[in-house]
Protein backbone atom coordinates (compact mmCIF):
# COMPACT_ATOMS: atom_id res chain seq x y z
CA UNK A 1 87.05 16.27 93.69
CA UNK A 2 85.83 19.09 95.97
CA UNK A 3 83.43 21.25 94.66
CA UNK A 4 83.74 24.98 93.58
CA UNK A 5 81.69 28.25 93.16
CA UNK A 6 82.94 30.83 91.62
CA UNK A 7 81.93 33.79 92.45
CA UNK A 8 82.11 37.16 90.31
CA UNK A 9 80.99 41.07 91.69
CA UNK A 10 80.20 42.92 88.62
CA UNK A 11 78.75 46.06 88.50
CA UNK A 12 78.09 47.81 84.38
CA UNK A 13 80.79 45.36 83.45
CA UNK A 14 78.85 44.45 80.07
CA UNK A 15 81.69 44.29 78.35
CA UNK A 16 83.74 41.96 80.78
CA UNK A 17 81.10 40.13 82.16
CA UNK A 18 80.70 37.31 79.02
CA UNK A 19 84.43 36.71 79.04
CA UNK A 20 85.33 36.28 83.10
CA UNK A 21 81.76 33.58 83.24
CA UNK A 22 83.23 31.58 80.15
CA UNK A 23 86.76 31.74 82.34
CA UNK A 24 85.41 30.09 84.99
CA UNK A 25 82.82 27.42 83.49
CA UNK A 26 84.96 24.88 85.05
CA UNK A 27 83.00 25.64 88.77
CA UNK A 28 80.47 23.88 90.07
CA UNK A 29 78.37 27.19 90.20
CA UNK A 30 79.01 30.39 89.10
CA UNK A 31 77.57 33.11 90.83
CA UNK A 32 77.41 37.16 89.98
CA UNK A 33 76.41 39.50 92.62
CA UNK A 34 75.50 42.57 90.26
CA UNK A 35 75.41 45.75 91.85
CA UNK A 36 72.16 46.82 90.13
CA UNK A 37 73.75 47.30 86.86
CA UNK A 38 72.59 49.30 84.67
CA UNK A 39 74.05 48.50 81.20
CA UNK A 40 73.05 45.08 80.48
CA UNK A 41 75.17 43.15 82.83
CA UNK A 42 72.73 42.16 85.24
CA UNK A 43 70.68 40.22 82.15
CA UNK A 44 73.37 39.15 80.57
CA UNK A 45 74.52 37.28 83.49
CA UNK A 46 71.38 36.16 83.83
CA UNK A 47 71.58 34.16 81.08
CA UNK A 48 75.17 32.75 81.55
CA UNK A 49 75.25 32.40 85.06
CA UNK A 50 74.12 29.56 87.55
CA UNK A 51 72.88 32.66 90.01
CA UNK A 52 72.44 36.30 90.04
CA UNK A 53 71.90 38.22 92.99
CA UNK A 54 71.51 41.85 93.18
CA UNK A 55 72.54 43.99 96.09
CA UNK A 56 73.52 47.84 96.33
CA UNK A 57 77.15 48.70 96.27
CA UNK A 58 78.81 50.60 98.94
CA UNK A 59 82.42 49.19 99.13
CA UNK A 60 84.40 46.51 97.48
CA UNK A 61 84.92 44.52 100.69
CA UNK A 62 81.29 44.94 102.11
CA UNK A 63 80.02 43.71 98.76
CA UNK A 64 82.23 40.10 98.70
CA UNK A 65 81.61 39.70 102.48
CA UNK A 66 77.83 39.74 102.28
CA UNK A 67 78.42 37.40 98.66
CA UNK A 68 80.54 34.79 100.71
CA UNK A 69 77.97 32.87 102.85
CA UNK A 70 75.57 32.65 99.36
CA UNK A 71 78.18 30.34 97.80
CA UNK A 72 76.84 26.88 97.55
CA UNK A 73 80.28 25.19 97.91
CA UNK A 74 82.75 25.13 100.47
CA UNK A 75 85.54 26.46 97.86
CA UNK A 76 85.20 30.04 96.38
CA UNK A 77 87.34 30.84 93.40
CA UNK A 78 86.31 34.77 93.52
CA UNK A 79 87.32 36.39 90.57
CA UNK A 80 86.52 40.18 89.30
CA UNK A 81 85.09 41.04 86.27
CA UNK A 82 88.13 42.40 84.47
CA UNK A 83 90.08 39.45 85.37
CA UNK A 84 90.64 35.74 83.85
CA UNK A 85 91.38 32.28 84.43
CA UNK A 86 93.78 31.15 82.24
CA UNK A 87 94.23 27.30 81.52
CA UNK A 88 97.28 26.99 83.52
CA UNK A 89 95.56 28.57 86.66
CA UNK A 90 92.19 26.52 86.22
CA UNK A 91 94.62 23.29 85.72
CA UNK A 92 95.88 24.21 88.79
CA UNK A 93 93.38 24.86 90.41
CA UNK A 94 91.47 21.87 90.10
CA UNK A 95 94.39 19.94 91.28
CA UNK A 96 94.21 21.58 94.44
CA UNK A 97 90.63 20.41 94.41
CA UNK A 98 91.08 16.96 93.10
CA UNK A 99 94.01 16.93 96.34
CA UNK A 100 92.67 19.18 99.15
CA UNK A 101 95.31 20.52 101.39
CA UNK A 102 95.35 18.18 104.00
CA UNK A 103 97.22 20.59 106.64
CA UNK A 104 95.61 23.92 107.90
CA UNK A 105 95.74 25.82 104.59
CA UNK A 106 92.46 27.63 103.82
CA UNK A 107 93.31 29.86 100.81
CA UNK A 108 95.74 30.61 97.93
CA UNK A 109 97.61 33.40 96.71
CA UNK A 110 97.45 34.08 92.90
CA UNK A 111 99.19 36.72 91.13
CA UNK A 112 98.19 38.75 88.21
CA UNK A 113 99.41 39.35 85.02
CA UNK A 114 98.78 43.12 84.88
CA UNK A 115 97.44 44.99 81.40
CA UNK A 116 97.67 48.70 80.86
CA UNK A 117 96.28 50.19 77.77
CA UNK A 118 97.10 47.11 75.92
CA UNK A 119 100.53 46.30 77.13
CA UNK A 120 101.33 44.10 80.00
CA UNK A 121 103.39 45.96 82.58
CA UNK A 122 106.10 44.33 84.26
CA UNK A 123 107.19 46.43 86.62
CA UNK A 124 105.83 49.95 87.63
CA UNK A 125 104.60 48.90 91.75
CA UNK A 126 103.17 45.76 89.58
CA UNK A 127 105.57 43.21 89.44
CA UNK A 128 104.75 41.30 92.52
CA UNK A 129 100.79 42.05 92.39
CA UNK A 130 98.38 39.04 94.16
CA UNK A 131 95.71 37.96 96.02
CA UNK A 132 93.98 35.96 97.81
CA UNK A 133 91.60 34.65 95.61
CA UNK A 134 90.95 30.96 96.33
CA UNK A 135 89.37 30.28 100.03
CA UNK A 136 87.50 28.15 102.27
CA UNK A 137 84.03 29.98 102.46
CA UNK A 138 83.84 29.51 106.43
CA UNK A 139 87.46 30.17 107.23
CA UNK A 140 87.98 33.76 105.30
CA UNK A 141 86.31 37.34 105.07
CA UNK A 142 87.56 40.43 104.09
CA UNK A 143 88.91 42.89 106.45
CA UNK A 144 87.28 46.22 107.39
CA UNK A 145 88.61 48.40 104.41
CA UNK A 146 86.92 50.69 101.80
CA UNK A 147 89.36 49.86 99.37
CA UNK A 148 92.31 47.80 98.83
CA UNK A 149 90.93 45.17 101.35
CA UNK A 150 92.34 41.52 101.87
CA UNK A 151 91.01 38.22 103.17
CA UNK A 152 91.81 37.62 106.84
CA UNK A 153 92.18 33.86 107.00
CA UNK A 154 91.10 31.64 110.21
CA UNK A 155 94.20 29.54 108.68
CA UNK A 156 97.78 29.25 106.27
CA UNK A 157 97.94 30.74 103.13
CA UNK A 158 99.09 29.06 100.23
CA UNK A 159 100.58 30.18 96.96
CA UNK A 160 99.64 29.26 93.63
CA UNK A 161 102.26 29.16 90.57
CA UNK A 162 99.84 30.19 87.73
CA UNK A 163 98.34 33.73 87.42
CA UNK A 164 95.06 35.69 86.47
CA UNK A 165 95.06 37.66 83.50
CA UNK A 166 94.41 41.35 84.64
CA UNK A 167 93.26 44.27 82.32
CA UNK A 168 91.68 47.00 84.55
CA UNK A 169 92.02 49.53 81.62
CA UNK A 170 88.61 50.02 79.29
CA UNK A 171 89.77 53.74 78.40
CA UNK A 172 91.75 56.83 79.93
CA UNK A 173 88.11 58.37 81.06
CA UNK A 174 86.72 55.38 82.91
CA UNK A 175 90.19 54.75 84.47
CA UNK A 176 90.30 58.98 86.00
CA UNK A 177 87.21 58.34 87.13
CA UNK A 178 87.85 54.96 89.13
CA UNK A 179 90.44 56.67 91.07
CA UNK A 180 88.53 59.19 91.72
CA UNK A 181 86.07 56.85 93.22
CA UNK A 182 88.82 55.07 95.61
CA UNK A 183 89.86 58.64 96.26
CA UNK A 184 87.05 58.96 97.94
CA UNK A 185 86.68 55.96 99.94
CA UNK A 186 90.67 55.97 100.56
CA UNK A 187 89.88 58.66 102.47
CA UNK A 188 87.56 57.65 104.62
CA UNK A 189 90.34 55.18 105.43
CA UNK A 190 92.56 57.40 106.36
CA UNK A 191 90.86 59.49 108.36
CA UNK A 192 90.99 58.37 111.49
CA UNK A 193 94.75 57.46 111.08
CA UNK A 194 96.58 60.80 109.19
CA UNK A 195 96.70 63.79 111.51
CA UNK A 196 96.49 67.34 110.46
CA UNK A 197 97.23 67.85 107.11
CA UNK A 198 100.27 69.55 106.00
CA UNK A 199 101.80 70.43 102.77
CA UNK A 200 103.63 67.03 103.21
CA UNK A 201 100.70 65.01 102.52
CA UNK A 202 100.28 67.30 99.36
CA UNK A 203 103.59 67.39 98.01
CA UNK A 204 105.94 64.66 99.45
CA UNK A 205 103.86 61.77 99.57
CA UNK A 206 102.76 61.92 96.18
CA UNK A 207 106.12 62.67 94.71
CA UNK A 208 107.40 59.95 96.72
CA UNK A 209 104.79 57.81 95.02
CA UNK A 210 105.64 58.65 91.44
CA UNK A 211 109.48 58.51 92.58
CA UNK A 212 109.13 54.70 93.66
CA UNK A 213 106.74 53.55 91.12
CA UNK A 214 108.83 55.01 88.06
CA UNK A 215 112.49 54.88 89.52
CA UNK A 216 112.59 52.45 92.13
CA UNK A 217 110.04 49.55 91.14
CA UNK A 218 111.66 50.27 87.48
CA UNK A 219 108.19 52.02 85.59
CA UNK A 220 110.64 53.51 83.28
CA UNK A 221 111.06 50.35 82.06
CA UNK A 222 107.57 49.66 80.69
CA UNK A 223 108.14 53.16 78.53
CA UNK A 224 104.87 54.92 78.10
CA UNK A 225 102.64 52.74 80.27
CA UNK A 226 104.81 53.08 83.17
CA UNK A 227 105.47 56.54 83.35
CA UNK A 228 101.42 56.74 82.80
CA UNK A 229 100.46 54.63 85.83
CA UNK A 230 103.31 56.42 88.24
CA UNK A 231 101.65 59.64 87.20
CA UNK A 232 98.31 58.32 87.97
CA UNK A 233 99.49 56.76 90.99
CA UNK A 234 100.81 61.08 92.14
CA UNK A 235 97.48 61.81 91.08
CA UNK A 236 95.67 59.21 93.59
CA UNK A 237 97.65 60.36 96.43
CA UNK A 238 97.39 63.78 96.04
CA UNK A 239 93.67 63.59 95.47
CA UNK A 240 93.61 61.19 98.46
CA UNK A 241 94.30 63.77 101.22
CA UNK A 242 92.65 66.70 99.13
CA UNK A 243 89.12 64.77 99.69
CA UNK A 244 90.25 64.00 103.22
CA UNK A 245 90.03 67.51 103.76
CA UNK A 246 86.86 68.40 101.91
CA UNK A 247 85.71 65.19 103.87
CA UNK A 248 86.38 66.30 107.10
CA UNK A 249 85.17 69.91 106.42
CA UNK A 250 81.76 69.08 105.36
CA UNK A 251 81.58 67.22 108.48
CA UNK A 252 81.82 70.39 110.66
């Protein structure tokens, strides 16, 4: 059986960080990279993990490319704090490693089974949610990206059948304020690839947003929740293209 390290970025996830380790106790080692947490995490995973290293956070895909090359084992099972490994996934997974792929495949798709202030949502831009979770540590990094990155693979992608369980929601505040965050770094994104901007980026794109997430991809379906997370996904455009613009004026 090939060996695995999981491998879990946390950063003041002390109330996540107990439950995603005990997900994953089926790896060979389990390593956090802790963001210099400041709630607890960093000792708690301390305590649970196989290795802790600490390193200052500037972007989701800087963070897990610099964590990559620590991993021990040639197989990475990465896995964020607010997510799980439910039996069916690690069942599968370790089949995978008990039969390595013996063509060019060098990572796995997994979907996730998406939780929104304590329902799961089935549709609302959600339905078809994955990634690329399960690599070869010398075949895969993540692509240049402040947020939303994915692994560029020196290889095929497979697919896996079983799914992480997802809940990115601790409370209303906490969520606000994470988009806020990717606002931010969205924007830095986009910069070098939006043009002026025009009252389209204010008003059509983000009621284009909340039109496909709620109408098209069916949020009206997933009643409350749904017509929450289109809202918030108006919100995240709109505010994406307002901080482009106080971005690029405090750079005059």
């Amino acid at each position: 059986m090939e060996k695995l390290t999981a491998l879990i970025p946390a950063g003041n996830e002390i109330t996540n960080i107990e439950g995603v380790i005990s997900s994953v106790d089926f790896a060979n080692e389990i390593l956090v990279i802790d963001s210099y947490s400041t709630d607890g995490t960093y000792q708690k995973a301390k305590a649970l993990a196989d290795n802790v290293l600490r390193r200052a956070y500037d972007c989701s895909a800087s963070q897990k490319n610099w964590a990559i090359p620590q991993a021990k084992h040639e197989w990475i099972l990465l896995v964020d704090a607010d997510e799980r490994v439910t039996p069916e996934l690690k069942e599968e997974i370790c089949n995978i490693l008990k039969n390595p792929p013996q063509d060019n495949t060098v990572a796995y798709w997994i979907g996730r089974k998406n939780h929104f202030m304590g329902k799961h949502v089935k549709y609302s831009g959600m339905r078809n949610d994955k990634v690329i979770r399960l690599f070869k540590r010398d075949k895969c990094k993540y692509e240049n990206k402040f947020v939303h990155a994915e692994i560029i693979a020196d290889g095929q992608v497979g697919k896996l059948e079983n799914k992480f369980y997802h809940n990115t929601y601790k409370s209303m505040d906490e969520f606000i304020a994470k988009m806020n965050r990717y606002a931010w770094l969205q924007a830095k994104d986009y910069d070098k690839k939006t043009g002026k901007i025009t009252p389209y980026h204010y008003v059509v794109k983000p009621s284009w947003g909340f039109f496909k997430h709620y109408v098209l991809q069916l949020g009206f379906l997933d009643g409350l929740v749904g017509l929450t997370l289109s809202y918030i996904r108006f919100y995240s455009i709109y505010s994406r293209y307002i901080k482009l613009m106080l971005l690029r004026k405090n750079a005059k």
